[in-house]
C-alpha atoms as a PDB file:
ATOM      1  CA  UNK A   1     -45.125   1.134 -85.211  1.00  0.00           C
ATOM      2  CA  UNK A   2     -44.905  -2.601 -86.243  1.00  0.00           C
ATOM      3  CA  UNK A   3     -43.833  -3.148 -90.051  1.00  0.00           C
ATOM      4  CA  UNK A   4     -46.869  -4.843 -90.553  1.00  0.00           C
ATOM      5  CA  UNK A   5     -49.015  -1.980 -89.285  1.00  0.00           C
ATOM      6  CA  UNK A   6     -47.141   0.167 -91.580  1.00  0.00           C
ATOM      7  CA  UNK A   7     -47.336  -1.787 -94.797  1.00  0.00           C
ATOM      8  CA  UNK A   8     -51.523  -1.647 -94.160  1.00  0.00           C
ATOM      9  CA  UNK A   9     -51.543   2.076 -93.587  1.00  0.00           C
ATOM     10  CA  UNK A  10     -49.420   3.086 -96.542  1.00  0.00           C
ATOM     11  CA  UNK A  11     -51.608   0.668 -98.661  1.00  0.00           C
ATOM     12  CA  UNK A  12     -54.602   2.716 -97.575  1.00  0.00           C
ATOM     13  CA  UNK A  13     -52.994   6.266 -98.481  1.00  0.00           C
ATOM     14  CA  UNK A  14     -51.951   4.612-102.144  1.00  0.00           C
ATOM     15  CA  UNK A  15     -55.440   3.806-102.620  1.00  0.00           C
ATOM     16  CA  UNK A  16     -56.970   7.044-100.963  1.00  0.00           C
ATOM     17  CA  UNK A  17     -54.505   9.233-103.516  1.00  0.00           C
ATOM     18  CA  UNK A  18     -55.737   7.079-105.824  1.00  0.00           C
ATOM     19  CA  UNK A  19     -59.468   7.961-105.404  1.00  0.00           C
ATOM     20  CA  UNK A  20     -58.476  11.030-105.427  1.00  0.00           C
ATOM     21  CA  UNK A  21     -56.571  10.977-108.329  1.00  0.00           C
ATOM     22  CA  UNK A  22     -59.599   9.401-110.365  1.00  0.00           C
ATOM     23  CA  UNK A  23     -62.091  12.025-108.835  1.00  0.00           C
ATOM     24  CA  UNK A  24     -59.782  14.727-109.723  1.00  0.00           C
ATOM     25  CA  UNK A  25     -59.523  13.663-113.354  1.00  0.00           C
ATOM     26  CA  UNK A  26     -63.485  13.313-113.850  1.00  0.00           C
ATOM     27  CA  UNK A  27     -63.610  16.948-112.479  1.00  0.00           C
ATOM     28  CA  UNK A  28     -61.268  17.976-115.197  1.00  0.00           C
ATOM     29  CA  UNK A  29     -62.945  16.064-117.754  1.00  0.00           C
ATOM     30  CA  UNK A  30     -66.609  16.963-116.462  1.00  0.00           C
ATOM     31  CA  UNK A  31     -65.734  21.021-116.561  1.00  0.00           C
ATOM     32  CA  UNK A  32     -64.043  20.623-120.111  1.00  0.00           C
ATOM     33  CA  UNK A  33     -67.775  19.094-121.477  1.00  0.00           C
ATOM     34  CA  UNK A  34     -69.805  21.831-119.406  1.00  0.00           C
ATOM     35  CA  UNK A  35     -68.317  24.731-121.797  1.00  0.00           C
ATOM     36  CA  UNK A  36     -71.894  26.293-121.346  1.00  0.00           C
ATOM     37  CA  UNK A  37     -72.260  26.397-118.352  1.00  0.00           C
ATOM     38  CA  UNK A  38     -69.073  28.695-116.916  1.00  0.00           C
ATOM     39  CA  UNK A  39     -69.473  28.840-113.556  1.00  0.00           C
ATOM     40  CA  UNK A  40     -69.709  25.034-112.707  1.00  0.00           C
ATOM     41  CA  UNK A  41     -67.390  24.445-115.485  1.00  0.00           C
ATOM     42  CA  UNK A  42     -64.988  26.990-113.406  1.00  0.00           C
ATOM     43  CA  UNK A  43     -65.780  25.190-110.075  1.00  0.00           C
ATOM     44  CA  UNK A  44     -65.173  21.365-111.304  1.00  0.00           C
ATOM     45  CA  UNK A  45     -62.043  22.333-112.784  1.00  0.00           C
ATOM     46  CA  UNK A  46     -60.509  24.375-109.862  1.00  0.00           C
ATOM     47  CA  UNK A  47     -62.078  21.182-107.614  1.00  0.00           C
ATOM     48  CA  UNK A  48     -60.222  18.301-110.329  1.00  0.00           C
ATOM     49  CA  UNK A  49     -57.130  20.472-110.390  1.00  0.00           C
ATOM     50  CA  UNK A  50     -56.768  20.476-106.497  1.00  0.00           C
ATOM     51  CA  UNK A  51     -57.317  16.641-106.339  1.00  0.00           C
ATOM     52  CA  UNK A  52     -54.804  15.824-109.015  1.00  0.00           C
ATOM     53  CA  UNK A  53     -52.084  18.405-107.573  1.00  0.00           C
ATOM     54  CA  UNK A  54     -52.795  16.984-104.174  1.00  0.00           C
ATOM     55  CA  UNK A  55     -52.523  13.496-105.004  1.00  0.00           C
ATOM     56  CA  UNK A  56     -50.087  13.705-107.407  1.00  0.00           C
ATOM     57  CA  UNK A  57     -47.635  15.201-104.540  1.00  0.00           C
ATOM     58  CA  UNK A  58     -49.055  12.923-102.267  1.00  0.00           C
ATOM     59  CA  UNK A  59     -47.963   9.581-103.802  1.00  0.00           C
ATOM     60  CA  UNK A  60     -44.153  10.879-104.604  1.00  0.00           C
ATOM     61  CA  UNK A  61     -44.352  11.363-100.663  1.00  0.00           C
ATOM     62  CA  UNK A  62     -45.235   7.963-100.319  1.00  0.00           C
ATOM     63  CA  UNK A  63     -42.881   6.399-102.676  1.00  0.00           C
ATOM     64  CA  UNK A  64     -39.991   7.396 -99.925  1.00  0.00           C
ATOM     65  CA  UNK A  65     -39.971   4.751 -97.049  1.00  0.00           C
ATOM     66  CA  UNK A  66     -40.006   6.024 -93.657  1.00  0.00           C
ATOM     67  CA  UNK A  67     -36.013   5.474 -93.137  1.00  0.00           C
ATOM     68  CA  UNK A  68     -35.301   7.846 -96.285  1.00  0.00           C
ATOM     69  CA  UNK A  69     -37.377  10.315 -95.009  1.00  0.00           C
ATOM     70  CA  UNK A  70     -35.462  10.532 -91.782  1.00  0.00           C
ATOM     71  CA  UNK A  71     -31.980  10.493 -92.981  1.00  0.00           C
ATOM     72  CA  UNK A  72     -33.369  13.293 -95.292  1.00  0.00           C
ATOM     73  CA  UNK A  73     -34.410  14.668 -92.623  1.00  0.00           C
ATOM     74  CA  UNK A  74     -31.608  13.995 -90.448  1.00  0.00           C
ATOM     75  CA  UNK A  75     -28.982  15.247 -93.032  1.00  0.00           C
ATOM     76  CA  UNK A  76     -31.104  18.655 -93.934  1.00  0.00           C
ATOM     77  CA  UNK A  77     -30.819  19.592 -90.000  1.00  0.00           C
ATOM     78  CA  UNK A  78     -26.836  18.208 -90.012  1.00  0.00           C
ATOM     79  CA  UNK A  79     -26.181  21.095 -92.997  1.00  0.00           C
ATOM     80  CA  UNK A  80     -28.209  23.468 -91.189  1.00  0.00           C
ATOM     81  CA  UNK A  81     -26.227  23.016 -88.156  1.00  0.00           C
ATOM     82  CA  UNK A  82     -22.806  22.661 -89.610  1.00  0.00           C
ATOM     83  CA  UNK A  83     -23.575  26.445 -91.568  1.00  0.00           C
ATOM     84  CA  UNK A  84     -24.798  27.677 -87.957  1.00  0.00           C
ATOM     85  CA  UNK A  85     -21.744  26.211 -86.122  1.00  0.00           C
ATOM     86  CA  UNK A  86     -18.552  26.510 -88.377  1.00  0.00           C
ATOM     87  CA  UNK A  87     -18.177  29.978 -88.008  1.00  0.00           C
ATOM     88  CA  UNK A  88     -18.333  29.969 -84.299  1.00  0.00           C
ATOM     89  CA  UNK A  89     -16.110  27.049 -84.104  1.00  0.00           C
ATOM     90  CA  UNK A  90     -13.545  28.553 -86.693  1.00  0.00           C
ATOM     91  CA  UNK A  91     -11.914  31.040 -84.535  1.00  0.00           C
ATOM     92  CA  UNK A  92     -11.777  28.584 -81.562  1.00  0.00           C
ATOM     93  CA  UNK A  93      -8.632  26.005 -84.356  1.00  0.00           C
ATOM     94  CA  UNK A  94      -7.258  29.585 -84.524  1.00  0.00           C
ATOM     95  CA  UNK A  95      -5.066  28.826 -81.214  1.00  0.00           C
ATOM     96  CA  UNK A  96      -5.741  25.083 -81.098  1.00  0.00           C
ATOM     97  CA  UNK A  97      -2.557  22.447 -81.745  1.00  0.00           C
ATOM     98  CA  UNK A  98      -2.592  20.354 -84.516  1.00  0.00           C
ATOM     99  CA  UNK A  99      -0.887  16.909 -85.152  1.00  0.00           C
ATOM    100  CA  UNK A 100      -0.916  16.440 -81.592  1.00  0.00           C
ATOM    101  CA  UNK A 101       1.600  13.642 -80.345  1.00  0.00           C
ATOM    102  CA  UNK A 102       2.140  12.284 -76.845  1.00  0.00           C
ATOM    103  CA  UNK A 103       4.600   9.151 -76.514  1.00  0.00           C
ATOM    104  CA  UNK A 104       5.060   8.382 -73.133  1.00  0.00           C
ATOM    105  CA  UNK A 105       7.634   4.963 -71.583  1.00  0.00           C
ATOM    106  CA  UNK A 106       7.228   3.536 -68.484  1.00  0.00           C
ATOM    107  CA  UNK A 107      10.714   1.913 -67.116  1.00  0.00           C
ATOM    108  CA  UNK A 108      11.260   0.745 -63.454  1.00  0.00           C
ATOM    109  CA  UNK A 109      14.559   2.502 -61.559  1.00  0.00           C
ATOM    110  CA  UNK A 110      17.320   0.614 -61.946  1.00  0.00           C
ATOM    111  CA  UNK A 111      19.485  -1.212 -58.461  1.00  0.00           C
ATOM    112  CA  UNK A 112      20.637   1.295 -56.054  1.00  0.00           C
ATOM    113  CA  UNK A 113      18.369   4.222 -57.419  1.00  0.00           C
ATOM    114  CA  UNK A 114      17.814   6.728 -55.044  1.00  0.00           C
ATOM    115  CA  UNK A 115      13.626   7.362 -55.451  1.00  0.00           C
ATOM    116  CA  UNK A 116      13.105   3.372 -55.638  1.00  0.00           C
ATOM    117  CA  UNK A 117       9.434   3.683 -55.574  1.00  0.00           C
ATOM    118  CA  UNK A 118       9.338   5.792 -58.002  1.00  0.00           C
ATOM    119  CA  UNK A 119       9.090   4.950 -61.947  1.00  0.00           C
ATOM    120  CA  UNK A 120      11.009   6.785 -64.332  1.00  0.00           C
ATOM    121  CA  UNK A 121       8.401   8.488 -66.958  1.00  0.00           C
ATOM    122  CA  UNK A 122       9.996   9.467 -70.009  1.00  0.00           C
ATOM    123  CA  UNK A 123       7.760  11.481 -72.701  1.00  0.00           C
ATOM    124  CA  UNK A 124       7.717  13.702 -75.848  1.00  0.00           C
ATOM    125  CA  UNK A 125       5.014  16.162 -77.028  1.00  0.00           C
ATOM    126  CA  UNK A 126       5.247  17.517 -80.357  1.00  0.00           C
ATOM    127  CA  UNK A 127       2.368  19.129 -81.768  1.00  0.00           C
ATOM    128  CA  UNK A 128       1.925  22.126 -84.632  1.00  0.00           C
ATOM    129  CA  UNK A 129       0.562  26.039 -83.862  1.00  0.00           C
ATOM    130  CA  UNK A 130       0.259  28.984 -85.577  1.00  0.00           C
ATOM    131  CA  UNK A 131       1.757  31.324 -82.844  1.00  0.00           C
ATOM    132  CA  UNK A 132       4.150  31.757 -80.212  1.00  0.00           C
ATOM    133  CA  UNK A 133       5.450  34.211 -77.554  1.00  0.00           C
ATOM    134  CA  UNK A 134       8.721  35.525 -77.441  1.00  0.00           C
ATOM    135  CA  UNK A 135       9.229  33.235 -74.212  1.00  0.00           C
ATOM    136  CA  UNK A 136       7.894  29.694 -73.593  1.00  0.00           C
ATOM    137  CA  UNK A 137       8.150  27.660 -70.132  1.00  0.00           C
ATOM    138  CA  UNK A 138       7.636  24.934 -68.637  1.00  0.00           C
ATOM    139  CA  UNK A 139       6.429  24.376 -65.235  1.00  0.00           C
ATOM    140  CA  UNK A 140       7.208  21.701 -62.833  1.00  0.00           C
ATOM    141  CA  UNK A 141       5.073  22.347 -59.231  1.00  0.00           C
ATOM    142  CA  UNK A 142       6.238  20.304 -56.401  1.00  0.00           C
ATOM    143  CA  UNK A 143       2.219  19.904 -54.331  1.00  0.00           C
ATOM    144  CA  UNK A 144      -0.089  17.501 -53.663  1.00  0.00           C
ATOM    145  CA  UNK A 145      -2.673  20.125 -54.443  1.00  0.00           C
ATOM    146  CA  UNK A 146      -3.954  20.062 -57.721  1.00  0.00           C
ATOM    147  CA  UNK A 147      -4.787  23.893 -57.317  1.00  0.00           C
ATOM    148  CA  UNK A 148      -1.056  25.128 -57.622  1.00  0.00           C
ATOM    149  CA  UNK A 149      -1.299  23.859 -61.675  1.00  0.00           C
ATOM    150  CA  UNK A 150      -3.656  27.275 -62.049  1.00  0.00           C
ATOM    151  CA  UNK A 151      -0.808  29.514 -62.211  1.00  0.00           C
ATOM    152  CA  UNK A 152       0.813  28.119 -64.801  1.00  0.00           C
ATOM    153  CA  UNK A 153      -1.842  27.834 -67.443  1.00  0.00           C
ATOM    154  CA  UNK A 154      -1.217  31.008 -69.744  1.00  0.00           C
ATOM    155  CA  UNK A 155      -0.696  30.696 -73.299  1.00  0.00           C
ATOM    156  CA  UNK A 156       3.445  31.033 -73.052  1.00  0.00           C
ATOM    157  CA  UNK A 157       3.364  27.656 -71.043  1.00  0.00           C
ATOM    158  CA  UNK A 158       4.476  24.422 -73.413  1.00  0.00           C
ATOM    159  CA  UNK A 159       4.021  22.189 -70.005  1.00  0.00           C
ATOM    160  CA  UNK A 160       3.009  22.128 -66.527  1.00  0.00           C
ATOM    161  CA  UNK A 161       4.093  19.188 -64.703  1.00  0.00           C
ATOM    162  CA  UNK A 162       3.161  18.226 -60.929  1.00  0.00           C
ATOM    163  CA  UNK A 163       5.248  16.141 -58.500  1.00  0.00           C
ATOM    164  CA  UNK A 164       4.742  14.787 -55.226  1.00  0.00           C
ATOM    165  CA  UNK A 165       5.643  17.494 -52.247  1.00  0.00           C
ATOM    166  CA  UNK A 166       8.377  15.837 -50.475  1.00  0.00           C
ATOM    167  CA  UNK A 167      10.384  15.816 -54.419  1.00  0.00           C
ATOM    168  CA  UNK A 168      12.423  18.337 -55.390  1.00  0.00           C
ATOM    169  CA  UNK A 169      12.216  19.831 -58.842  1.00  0.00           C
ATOM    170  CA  UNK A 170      15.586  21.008 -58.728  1.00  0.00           C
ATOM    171  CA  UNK A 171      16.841  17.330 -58.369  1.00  0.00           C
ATOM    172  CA  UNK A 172      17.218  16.140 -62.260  1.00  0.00           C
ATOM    173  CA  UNK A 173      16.677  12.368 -60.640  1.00  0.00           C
ATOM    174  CA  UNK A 174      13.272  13.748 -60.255  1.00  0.00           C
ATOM    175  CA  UNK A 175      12.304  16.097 -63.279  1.00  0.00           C
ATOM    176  CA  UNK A 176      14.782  16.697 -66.023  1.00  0.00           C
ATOM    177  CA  UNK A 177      14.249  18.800 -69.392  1.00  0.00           C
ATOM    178  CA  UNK A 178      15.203  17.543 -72.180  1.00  0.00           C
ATOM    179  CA  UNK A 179      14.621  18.944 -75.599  1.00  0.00           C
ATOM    180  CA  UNK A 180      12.557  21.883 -76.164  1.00  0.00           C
ATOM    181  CA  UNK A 181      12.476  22.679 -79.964  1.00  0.00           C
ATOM    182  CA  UNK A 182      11.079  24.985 -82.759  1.00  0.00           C
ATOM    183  CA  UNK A 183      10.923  24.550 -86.204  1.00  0.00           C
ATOM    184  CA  UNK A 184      13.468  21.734 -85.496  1.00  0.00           C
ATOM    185  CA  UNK A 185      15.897  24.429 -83.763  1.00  0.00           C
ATOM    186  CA  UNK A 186      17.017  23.926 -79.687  1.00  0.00           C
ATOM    187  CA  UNK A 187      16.090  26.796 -77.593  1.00  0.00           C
ATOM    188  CA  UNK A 188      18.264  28.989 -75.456  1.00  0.00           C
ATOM    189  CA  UNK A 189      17.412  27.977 -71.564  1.00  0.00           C
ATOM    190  CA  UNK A 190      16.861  31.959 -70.862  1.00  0.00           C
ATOM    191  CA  UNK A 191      16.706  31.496 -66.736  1.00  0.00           C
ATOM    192  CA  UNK A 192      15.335  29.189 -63.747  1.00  0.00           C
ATOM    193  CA  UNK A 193      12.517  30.915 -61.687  1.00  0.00           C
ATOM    194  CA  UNK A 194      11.587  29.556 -58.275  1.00  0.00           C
ATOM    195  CA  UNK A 195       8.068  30.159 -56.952  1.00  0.00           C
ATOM    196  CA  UNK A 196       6.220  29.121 -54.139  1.00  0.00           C
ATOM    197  CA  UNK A 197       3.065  27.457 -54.875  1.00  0.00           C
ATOM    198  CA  UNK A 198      -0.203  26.445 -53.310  1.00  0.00           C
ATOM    199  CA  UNK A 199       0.509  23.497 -50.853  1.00  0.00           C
ATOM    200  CA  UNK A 200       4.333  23.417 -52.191  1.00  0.00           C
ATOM    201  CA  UNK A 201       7.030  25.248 -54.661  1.00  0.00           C
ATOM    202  CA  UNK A 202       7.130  25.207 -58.349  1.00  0.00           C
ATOM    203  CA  UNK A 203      10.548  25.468 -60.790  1.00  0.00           C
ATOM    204  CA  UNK A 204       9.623  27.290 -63.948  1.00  0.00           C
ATOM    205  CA  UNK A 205      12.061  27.663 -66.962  1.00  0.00           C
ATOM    206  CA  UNK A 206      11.677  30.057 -69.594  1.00  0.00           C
ATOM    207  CA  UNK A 207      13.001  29.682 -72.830  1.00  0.00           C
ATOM    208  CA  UNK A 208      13.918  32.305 -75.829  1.00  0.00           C
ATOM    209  CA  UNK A 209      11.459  31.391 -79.115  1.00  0.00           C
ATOM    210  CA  UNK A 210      13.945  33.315 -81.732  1.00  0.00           C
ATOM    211  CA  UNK A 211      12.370  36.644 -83.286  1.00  0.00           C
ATOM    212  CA  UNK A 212      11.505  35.032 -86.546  1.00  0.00           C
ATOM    213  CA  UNK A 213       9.416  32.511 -84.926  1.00  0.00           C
ATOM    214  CA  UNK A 214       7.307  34.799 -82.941  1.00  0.00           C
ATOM    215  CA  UNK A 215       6.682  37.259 -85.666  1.00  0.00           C
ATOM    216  CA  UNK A 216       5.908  34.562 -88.696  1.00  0.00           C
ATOM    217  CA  UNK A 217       2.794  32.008 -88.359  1.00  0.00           C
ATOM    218  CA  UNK A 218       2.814  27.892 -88.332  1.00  0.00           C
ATOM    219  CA  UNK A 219       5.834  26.366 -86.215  1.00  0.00           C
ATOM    220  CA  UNK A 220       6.243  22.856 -84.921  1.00  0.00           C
ATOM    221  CA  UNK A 221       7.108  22.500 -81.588  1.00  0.00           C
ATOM    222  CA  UNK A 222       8.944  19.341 -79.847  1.00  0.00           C
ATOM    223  CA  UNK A 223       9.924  19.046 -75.873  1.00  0.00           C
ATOM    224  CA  UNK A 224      11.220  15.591 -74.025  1.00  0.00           C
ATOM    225  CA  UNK A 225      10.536  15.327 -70.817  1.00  0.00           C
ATOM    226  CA  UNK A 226      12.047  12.348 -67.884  1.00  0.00           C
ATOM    227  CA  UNK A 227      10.206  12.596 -64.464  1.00  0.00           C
ATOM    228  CA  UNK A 228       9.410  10.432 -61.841  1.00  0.00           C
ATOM    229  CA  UNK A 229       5.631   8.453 -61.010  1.00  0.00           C
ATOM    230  CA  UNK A 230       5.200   6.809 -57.349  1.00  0.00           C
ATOM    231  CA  UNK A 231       4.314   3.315 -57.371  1.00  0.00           C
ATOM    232  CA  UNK A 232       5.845   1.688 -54.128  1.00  0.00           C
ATOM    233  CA  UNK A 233       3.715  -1.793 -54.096  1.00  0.00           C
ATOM    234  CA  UNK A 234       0.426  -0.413 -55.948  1.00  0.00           C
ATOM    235  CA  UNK A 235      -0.876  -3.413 -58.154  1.00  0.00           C
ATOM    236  CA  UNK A 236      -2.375  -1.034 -60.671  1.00  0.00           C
ATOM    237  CA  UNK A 237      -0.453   2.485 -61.762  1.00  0.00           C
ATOM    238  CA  UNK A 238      -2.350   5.208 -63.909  1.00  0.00           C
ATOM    239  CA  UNK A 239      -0.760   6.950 -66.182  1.00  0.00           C
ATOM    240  CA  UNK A 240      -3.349  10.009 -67.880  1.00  0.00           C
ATOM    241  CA  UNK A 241      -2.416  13.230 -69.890  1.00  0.00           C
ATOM    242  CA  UNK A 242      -5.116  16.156 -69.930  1.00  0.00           C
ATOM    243  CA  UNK A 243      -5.043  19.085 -72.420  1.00  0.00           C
ATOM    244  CA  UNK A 244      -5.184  22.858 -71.658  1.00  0.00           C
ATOM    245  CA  UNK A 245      -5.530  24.052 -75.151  1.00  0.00           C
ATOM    246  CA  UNK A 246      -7.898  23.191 -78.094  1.00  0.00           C
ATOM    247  CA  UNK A 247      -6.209  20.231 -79.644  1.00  0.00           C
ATOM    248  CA  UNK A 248      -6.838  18.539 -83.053  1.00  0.00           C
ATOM    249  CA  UNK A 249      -5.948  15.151 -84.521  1.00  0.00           C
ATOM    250  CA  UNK A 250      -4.087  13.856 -81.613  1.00  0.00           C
ATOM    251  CA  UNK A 251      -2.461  10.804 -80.947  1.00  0.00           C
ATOM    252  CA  UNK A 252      -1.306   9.094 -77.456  1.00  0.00           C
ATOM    253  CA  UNK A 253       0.906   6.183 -77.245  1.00  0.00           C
ATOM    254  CA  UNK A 254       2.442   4.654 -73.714  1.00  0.00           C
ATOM    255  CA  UNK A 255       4.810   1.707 -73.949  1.00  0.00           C
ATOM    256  CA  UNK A 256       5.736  -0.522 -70.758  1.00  0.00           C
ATOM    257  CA  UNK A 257       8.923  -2.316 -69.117  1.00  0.00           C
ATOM    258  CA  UNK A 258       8.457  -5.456 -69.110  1.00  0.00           C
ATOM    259  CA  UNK A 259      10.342  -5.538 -66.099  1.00  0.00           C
ATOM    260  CA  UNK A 260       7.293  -3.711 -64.211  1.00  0.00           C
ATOM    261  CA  UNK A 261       5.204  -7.103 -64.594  1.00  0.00           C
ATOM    262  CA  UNK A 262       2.047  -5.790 -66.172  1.00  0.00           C
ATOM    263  CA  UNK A 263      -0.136  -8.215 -66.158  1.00  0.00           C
ATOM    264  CA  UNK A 264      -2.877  -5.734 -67.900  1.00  0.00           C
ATOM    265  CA  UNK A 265      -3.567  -2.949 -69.770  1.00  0.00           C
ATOM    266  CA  UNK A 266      -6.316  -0.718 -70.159  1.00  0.00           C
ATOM    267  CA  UNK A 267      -6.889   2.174 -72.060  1.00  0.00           C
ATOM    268  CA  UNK A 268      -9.570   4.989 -71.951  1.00  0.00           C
ATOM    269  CA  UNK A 269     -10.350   8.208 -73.814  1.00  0.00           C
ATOM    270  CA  UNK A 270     -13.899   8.105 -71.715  1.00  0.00           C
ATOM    271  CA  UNK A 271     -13.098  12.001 -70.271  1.00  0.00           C
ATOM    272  CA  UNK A 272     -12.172  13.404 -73.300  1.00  0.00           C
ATOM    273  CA  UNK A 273     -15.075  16.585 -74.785  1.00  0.00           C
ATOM    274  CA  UNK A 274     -14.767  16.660 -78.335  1.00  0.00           C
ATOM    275  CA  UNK A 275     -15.618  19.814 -80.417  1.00  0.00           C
ATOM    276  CA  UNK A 276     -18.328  17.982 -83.043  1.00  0.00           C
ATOM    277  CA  UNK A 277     -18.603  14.765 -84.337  1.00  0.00           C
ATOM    278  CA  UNK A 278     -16.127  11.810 -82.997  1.00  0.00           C
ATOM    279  CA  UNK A 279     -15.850   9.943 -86.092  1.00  0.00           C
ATOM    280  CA  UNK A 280     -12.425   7.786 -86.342  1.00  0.00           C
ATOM    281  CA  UNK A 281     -11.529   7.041 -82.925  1.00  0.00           C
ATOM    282  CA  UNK A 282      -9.121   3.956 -81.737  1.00  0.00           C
ATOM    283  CA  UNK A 283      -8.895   3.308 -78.496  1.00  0.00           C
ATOM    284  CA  UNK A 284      -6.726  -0.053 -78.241  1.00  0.00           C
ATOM    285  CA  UNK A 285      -3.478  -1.741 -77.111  1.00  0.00           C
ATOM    286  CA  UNK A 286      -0.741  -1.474 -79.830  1.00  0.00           C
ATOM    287  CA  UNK A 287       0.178  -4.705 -80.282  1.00  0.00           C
ATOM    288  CA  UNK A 288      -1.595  -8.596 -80.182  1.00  0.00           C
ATOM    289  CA  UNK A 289      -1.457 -11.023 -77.134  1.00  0.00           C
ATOM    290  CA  UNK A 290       1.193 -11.610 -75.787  1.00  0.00           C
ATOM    291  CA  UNK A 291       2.423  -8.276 -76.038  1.00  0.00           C
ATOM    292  CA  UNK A 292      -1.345  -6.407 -75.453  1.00  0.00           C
ATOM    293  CA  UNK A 293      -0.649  -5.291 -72.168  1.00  0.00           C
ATOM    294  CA  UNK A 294       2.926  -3.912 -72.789  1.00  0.00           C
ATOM    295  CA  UNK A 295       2.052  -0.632 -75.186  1.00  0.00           C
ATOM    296  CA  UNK A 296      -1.444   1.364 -75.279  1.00  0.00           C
ATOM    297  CA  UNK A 297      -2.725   3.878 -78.598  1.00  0.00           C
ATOM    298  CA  UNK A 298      -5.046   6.541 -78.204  1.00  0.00           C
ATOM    299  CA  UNK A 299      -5.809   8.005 -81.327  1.00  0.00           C
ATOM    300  CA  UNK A 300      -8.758  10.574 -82.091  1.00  0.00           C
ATOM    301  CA  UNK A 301      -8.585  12.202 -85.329  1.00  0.00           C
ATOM    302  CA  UNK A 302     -11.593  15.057 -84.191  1.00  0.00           C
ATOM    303  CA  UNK A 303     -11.049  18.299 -82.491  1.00  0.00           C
ATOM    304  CA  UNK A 304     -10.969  18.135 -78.633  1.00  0.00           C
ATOM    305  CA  UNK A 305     -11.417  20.807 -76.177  1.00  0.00           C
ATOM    306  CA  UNK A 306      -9.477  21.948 -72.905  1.00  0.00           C
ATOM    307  CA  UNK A 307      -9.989  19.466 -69.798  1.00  0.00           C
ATOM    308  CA  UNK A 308     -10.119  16.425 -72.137  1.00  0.00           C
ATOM    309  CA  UNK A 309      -8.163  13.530 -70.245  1.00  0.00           C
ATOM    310  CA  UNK A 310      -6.788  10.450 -71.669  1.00  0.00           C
ATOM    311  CA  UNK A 311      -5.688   7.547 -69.557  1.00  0.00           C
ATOM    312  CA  UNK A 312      -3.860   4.083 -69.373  1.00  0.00           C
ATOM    313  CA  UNK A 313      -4.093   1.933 -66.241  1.00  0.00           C
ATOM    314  CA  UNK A 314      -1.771  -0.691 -65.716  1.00  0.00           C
ATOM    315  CA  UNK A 315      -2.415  -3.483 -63.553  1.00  0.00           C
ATOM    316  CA  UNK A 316       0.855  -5.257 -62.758  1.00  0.00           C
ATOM    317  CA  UNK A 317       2.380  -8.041 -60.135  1.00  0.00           C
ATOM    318  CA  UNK A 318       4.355  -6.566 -57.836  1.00  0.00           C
ATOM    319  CA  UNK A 319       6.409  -9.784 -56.052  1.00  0.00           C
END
C-alpha cells in the first residue's frame, strides 16, 4: 500500500475511534441522568461502556506504525520458535565440534619431484569435542569414486582423505601423517590396516586415545596432514573441505605459493546448511591487493550441519 494511501486510512480510523469515543461518553453521561428510568439507564451505559473500551483499545493500536507492529510480530513468532526448537537442536551440539579450525597451504613440488603435477597440500584440523573412542583413525582411500569415502564415516574416524587411483597411500610423497594429538598429548600409531575399497584401496591407521581421555568429557583434538592435489596445466585448481559431523564456530583459512602464479582467488561458503540463523559470517580474502589472491578466510561463527562444503578456487597462470 502506498504511504500516502496509508496516512489517509489511519486518519479515518483516528477520527472513527474518535466518534466513537464521543458517542460512548454521551451514553455514559445520558444513563447516569436517566436514574429513573433503569432499564434504558442499564442499556446506554452497557452501550457507552462498549464504545469507550473499544475505542480506547483501538487508538493505542493505532499509535504503533505498521513496521512496529511487524517486528512485534516478527520477534513474538522468533521466541516462539526458538522455545519450540532449542530443545530439539540441543542434543544434536551434544556430538558436534566446536572451535572448528582448518588451515590449509598450497606449495608447488619442488625440481626433480617425483608426482610433478601434483601440489603438495599441507593442512591442520583442530577442533574441540566432548567424547572420544578408545581408537581414532584416519582414512586415506586411493579411488576416483567418491562412494569408497562411505566406509569410513563412523564416529572413531578424525579424517577421511581421497586420492587419485593410480597414487599410492603407502607412498609418504603422496599422503603423510603428521601429528595426531589430544589434550596436547601425541598418540601411539596402534597399526596400519589395508582395505580394498570401491573403485580402489584405502590405508587406514588407528590410533590409541589414552584411557583417561575416553572415559572423561571435553578434549581438544589436533592432526597435520601433507598430501598431494593434481594440477598438471589446469588454469584454475579447487581446493574445498566438507564436514561429516555437526560443527560449530568454524573457521577456514588457505594460503598460496606464490610460486603457483595465482592470478585470482575466490572464496565460497555457498554449500554450507547451517543449523539456525547465519548471523556473523566472513567470507573474504585475508589480506588487501596485492596480496588478495594469495590467502582466503572462511569464517562462520553459527552451527553447521553434516555435508556443508566450503571452497577456494584459484585461478592461476600456468606458463
Amino acid at each position: 500500500m502506498p504511504v500516502s494511501q496509508e496516512r489517509q486510512l489511519r486518519k479515518i480510523l483516528v477520527l472513527a475511534n474518535i466518534v466513537a469515543l464521543i458517542i460512548g461518553l454521551v451514553s455514559v453521561v445520558a444513563a447516569s441522568l436517566l436514574t429513573h428510568q433503569q432499564v434504558l439507564a442499564t442499556v446506554l451505559s452497557l452501550i457507552g461502556g462498549a464504545f469507550v473500551s473499544a475505542a480506547v483499545v483501538t487508538l493505542a493500536i493505532g499509535s504503533l506504525t505498521v513496521r512496529e507492529t511487524t517486528e512485534q510480530v516478527d520477534s513474538a513468532v522468533l521466541r516462539g520458535l526458538q522455545d519450540v526448537l532449542g530443545p530439539i537442536r540441543s542434543p544434536l551440539f551434544v556430538g558436534a565440534l566446536s572451535a572448528y579450525r582448518y588451515d590449509c597451504l598450497l606449495t608447488v613440488p619442488p625440481a626433480g619431484d617425483a608426482h610433478p603435477d601434483y601440489l603438495y597440500q599441507s593442512f591442520r584440523i583442530s577442533y574441540r569435542t566432548e567424547t572420544l573412542p578408545k581408537t581414532v583413525s584416519i582414512a586415506c582411500v586411493a579411488s576416483n569414486d567418491d562412494a569408497s569415502l562411505a566406509a569410513y564415516t563412523g564416529p572413531e574416524f578424525l579424517l577421511r582423505w581421497m586420492i587419485d587411483d593410480n597414487l599410492d597411500p603407502d607412498d609418504p610423497e603422496i599422503f603423510t601423517i603428521g601429528a595426531v594429538r589430544v589434550d596436547n598429548r601425541d598418540l601411539e600409531r596402534r597399526s596400519v590396516v589395508h582395505e580394498t575399497a570401491i573403485g580402489g584401496k584405502a590405508r587406514v591407521d588407528h590410533f590409541s586415545v589414552p584411557h583417561e581421555a575416553s572415559v572423561t568429557a571435553g578434549h581438544s583434538v589436533e592432526l597435520s596432514i601433507c598430501a598431494r592435489k593434481f594440477i598438471g596445466n589446469d588454469r584454475r585448481v579447487r581446493i574445498q573441505a566438507q564436514v561429516f559431523r555437526h560443527v560449530t564456530d568454524a573457521e577456514y583459512r588457505l594460503t598460496i605459493d606464490p610460486a603457483l602464479k595465482p592470478t585470482r582467488l575466490s572464496v565460497s561458503a555457498s554449500e554450507v546448511s547451517p543449523l539456525g540463523a547465519t548471523h556473523g559470517a566472513s567470507v573474504r580474502p585475508t589480506f588487501p591487493t596485492p596480496f588478495s589472491n594469495l590467502a582466503g578466510l572462511i569464517q562462520l561463527p553459527f552451527p553447521l550441519q553434516p555435508g556443508s562444503v566450503m571452497a577456494f578456487t584459484v585461478d592461476r597462470d600456468p606458463g
